[in-house]
C-alpha atoms as a PDB file:
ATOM      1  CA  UNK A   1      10.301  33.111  59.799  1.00  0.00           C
ATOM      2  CA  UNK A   2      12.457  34.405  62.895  1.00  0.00           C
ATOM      3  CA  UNK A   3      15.477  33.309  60.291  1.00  0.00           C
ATOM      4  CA  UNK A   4      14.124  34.275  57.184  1.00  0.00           C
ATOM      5  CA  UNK A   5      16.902  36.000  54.778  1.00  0.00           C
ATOM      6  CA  UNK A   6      16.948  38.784  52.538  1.00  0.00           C
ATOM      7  CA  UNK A   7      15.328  38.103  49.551  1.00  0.00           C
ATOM      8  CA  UNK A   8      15.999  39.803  46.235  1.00  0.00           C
ATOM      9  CA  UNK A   9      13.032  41.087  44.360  1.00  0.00           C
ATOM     10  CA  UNK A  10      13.627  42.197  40.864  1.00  0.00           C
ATOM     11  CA  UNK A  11      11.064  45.152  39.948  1.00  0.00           C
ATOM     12  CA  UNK A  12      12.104  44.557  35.664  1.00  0.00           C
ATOM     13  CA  UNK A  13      13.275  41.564  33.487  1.00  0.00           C
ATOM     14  CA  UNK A  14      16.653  41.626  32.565  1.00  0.00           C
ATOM     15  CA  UNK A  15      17.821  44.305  29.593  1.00  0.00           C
ATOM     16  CA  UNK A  16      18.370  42.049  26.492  1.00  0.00           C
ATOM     17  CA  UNK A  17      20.758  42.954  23.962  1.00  0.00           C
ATOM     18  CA  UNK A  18      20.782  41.405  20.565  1.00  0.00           C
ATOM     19  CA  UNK A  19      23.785  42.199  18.575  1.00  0.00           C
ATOM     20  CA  UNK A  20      24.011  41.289  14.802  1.00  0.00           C
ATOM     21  CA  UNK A  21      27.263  40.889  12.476  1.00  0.00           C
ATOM     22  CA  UNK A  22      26.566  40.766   8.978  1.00  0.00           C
ATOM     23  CA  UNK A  23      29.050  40.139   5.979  1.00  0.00           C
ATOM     24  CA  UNK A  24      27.680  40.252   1.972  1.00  0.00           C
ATOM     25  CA  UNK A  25      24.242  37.444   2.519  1.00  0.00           C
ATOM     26  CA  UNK A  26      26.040  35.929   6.064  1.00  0.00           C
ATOM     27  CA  UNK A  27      24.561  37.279   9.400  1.00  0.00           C
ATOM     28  CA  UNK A  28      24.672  35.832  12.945  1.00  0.00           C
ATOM     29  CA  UNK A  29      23.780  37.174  16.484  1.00  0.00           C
ATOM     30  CA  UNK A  30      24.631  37.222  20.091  1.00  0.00           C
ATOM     31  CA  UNK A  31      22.577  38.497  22.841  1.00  0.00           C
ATOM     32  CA  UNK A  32      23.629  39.584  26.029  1.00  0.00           C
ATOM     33  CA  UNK A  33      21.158  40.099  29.202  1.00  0.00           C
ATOM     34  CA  UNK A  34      21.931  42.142  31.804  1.00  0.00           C
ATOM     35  CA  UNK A  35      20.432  41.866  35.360  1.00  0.00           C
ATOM     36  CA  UNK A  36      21.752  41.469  38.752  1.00  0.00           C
ATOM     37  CA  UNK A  37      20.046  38.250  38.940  1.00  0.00           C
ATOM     38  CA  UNK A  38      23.116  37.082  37.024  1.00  0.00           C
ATOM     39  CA  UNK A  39      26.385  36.065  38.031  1.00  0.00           C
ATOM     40  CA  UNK A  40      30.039  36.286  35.727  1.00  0.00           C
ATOM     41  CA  UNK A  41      29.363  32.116  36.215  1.00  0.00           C
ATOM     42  CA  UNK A  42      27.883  29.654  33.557  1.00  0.00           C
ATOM     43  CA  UNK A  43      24.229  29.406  34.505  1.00  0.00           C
ATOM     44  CA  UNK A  44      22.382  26.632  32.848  1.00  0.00           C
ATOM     45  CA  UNK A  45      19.310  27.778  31.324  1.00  0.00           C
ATOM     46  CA  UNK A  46      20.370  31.457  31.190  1.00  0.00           C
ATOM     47  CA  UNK A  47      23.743  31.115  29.654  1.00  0.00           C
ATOM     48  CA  UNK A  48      23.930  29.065  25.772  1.00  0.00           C
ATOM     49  CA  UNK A  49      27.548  27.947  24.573  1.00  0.00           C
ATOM     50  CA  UNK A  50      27.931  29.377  20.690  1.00  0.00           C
ATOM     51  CA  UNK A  51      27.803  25.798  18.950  1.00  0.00           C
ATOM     52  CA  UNK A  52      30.452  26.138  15.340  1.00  0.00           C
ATOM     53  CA  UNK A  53      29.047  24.477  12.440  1.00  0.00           C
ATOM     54  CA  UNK A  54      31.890  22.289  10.518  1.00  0.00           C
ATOM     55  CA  UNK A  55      31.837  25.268   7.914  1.00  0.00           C
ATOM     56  CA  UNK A  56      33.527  28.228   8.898  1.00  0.00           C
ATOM     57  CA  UNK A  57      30.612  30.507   8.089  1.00  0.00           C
ATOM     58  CA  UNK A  58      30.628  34.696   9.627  1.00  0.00           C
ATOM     59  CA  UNK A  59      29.981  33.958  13.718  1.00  0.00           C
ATOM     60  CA  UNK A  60      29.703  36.756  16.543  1.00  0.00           C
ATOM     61  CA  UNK A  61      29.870  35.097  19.818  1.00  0.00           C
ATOM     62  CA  UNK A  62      30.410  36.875  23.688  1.00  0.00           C
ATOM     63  CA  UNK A  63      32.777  35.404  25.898  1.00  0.00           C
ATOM     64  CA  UNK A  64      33.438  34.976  29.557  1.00  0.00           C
ATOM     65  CA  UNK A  65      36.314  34.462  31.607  1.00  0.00           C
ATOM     66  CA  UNK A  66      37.416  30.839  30.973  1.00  0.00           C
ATOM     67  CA  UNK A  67      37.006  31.688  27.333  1.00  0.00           C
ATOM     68  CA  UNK A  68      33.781  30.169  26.454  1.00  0.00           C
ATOM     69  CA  UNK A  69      32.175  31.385  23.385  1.00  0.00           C
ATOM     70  CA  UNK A  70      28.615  32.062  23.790  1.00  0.00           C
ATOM     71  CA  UNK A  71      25.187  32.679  22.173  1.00  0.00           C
ATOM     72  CA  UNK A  72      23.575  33.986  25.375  1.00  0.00           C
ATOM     73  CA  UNK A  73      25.500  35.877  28.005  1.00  0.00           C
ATOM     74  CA  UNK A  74      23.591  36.310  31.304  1.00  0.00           C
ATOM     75  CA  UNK A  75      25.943  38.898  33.247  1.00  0.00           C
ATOM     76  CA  UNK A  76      25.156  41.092  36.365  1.00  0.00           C
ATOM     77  CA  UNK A  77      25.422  44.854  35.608  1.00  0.00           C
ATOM     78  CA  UNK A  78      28.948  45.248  36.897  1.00  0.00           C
ATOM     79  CA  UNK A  79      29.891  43.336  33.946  1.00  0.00           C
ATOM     80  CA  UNK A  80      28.161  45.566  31.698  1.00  0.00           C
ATOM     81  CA  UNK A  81      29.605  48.548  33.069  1.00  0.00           C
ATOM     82  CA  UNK A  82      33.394  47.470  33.232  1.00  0.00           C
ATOM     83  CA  UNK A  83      32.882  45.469  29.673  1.00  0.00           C
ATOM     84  CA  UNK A  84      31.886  42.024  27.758  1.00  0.00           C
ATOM     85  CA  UNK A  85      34.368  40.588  24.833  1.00  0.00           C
ATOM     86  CA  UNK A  86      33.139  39.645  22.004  1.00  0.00           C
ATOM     87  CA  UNK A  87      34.900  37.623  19.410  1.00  0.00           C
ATOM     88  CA  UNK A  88      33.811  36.681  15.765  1.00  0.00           C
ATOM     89  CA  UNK A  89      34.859  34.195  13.025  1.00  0.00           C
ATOM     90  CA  UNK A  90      34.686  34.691   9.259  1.00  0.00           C
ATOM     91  CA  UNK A  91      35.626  32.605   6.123  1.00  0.00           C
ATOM     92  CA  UNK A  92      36.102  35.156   4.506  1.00  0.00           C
ATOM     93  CA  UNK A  93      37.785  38.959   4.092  1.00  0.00           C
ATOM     94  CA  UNK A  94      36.006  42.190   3.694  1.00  0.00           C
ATOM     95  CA  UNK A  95      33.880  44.751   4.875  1.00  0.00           C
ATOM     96  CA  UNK A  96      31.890  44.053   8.193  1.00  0.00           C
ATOM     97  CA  UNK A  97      28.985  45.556   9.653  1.00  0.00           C
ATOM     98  CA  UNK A  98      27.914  45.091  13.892  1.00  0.00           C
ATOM     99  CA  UNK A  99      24.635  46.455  14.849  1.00  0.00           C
ATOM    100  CA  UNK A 100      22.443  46.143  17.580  1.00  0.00           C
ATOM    101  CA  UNK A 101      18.542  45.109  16.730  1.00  0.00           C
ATOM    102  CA  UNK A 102      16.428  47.968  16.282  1.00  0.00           C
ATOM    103  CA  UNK A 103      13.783  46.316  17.855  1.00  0.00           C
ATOM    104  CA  UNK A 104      15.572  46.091  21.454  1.00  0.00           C
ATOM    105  CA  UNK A 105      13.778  47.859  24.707  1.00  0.00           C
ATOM    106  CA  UNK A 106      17.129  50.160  25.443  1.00  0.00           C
ATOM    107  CA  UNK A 107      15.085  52.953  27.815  1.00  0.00           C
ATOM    108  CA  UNK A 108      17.549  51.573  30.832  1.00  0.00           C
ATOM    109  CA  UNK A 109      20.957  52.421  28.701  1.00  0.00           C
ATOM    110  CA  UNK A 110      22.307  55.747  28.243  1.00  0.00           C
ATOM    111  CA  UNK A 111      25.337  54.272  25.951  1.00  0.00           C
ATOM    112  CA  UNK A 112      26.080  51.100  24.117  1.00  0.00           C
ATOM    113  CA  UNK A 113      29.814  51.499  23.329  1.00  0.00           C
ATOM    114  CA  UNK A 114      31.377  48.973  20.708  1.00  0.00           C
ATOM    115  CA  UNK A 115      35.339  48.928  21.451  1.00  0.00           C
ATOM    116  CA  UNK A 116      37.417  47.981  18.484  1.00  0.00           C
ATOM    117  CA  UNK A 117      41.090  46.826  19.840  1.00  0.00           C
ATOM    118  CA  UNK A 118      42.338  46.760  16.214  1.00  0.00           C
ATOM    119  CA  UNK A 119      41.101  49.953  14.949  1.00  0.00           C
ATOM    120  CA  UNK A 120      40.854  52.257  18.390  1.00  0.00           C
ATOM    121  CA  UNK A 121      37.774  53.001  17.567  1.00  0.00           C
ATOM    122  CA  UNK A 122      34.607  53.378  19.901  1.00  0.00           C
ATOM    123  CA  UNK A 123      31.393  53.559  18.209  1.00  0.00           C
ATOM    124  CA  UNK A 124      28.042  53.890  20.443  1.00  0.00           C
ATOM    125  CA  UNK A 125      25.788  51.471  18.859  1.00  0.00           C
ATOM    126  CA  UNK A 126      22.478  53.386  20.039  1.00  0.00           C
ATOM    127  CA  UNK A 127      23.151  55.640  17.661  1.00  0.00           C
ATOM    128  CA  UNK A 128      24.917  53.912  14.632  1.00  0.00           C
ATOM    129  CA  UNK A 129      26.133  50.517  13.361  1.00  0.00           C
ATOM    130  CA  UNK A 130      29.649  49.837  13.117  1.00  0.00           C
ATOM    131  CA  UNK A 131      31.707  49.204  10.394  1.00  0.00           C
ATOM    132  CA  UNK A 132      34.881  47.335   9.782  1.00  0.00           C
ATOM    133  CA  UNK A 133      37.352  45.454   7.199  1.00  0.00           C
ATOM    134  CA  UNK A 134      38.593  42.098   8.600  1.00  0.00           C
ATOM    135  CA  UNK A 135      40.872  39.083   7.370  1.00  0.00           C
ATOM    136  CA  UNK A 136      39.217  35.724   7.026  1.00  0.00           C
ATOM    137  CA  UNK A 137      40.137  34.225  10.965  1.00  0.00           C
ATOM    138  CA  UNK A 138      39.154  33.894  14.283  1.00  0.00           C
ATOM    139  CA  UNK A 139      38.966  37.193  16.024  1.00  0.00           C
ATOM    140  CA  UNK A 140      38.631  36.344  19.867  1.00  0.00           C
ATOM    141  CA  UNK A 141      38.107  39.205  22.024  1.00  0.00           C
ATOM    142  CA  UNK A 142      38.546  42.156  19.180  1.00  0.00           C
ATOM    143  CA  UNK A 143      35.762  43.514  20.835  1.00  0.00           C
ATOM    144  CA  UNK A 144      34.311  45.083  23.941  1.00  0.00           C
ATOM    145  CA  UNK A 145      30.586  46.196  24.685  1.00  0.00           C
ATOM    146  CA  UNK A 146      30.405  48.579  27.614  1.00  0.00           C
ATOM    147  CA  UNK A 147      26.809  49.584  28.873  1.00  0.00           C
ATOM    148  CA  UNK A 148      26.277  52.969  30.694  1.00  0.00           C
ATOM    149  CA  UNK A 149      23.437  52.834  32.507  1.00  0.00           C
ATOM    150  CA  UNK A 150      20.830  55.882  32.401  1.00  0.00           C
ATOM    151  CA  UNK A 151      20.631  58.213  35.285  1.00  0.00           C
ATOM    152  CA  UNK A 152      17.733  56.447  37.728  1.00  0.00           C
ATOM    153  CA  UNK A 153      17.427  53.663  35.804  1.00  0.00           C
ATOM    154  CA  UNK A 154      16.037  50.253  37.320  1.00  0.00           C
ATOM    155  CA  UNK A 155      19.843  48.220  37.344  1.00  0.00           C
ATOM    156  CA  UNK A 156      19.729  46.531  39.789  1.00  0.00           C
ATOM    157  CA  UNK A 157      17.316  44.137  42.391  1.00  0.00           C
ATOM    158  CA  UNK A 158      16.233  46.053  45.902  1.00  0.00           C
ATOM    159  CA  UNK A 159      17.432  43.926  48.871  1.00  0.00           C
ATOM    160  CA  UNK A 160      14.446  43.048  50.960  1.00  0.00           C
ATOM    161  CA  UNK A 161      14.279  42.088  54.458  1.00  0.00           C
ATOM    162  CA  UNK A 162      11.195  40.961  55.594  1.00  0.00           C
ATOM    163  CA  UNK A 163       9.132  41.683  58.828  1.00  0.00           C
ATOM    164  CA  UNK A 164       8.476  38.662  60.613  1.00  0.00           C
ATOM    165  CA  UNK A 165       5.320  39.888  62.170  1.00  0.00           C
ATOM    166  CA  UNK A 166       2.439  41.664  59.879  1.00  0.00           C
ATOM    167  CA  UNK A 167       1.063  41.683  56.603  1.00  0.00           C
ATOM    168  CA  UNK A 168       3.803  42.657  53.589  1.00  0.00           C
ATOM    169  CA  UNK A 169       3.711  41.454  49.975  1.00  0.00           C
ATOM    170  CA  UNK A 170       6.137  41.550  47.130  1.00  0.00           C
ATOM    171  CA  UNK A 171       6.597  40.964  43.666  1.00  0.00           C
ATOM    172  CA  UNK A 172       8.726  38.679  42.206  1.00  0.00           C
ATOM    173  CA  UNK A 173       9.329  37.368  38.681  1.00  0.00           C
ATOM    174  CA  UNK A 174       5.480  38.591  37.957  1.00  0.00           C
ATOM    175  CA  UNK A 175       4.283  36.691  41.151  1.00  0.00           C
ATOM    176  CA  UNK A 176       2.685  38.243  43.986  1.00  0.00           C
ATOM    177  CA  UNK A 177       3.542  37.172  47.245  1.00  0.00           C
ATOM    178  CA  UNK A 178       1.418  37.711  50.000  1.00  0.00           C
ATOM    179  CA  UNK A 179       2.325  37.213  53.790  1.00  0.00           C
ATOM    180  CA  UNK A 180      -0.564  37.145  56.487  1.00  0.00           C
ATOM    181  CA  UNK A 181      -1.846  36.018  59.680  1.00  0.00           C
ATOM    182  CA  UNK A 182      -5.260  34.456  59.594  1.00  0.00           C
ATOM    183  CA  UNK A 183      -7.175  32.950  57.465  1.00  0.00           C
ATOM    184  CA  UNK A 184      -7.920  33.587  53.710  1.00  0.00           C
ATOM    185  CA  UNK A 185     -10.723  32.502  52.007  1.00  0.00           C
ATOM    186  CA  UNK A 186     -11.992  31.539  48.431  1.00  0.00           C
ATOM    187  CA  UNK A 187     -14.019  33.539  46.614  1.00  0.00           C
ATOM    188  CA  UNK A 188     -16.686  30.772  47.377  1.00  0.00           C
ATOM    189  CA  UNK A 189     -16.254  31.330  50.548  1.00  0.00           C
ATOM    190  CA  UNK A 190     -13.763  28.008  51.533  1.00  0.00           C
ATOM    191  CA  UNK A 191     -11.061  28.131  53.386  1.00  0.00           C
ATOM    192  CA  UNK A 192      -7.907  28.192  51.219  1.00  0.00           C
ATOM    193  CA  UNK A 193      -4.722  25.983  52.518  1.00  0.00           C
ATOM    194  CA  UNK A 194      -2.419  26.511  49.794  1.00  0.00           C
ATOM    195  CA  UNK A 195      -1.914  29.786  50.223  1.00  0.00           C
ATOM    196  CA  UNK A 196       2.268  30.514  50.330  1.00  0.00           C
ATOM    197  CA  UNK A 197       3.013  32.432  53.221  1.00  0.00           C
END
């Protein structure tokens, strides 16, 4: 314990946003989760590489640095405030409609801004979908999501160091932690040796 390290306890999951393109009957979706239990790295299990189909159908993917496409994009907050790309593919041309899911928790974000590099245009998707005319292609990077964060809002995990002496608990990932000196019973009445101090 004399060497125990900071922990990071996250009060909140991460703030998921599920983006949708939609062309005529074709749709597709990328979601992007934001929490500074993420890094700009591939994480397995948190990040999902986009898999293509052999048909060129409508496709909205994120991407990171090296240029991986991807379903899921796990990316601390710093990367939501300076920006994501986001690329698409479509077989063919027409009008174009991005929109994030109605549905999503947003009470952390005070703007969801949608950066078109072809047009100029910046559309905040909290308050309206976004629509576009495209060529049949691939569209790498045409896009840009940048998420403000709300005044006081829960972005980012408190750094923690721990007494080494005393009682202190913490929650983490919806466990409780408990750390104590003695002994700690079962509600029967048994002493309990599995207790994680």
């Amino acid at each position: 314990q004399q060497n125990m390290p900071a922990l990071r306890a996250a009060s909140k999951g991460p703030l998921r946003l599920p983006l949708t393109i939609t062309q005529s009957a074709q749709s597709d979706r990328t979601t992007l989760l934001v929490s500074d239990d993420y890094t700009t790295a591939y994480e397995i299990g948190k990040d999902l590489e986009k898999m293509f189909g052999s048909a060129e159908y409508l496709t909205l993917y994120s991407l990171m640095a090296n240029q991986t496409p991807l379903a899921f994009c796990a990316t601390p907050w710093s990367s939501a405030v300076q920006s994501i790309p986001l690329g698409y593919r479509t077989n063919k041309s027409g009008s174009v409609t991005i929109a994030l899911d109605a549905s999503a928790d947003m009470s952390d974000a005070e703007m969801v801004l949608l950066y078109d590099a072809v047009t100029g245009m910046t559309t905040n998707l909290l308050l309206t979908d976004y629509v576009f005319e495209t060529e049949t292609g691939t569209f790498d990077a045409r896009f840009t999501i940048t998420i403000t964060p709300k005044q006081g809002a829960t972005t980012d995990c408190e750094e923690v160091m721990l007494p080494t002496e005393g009682t202190y608990k913490f929650i983490e990932n919806g466990q409780l932690y408990i750390n104590h000196k003695g002994v700690v019973y079962t509600v029967e009445g048994k002493e309990n040796s599995r207790v994680r101090q």
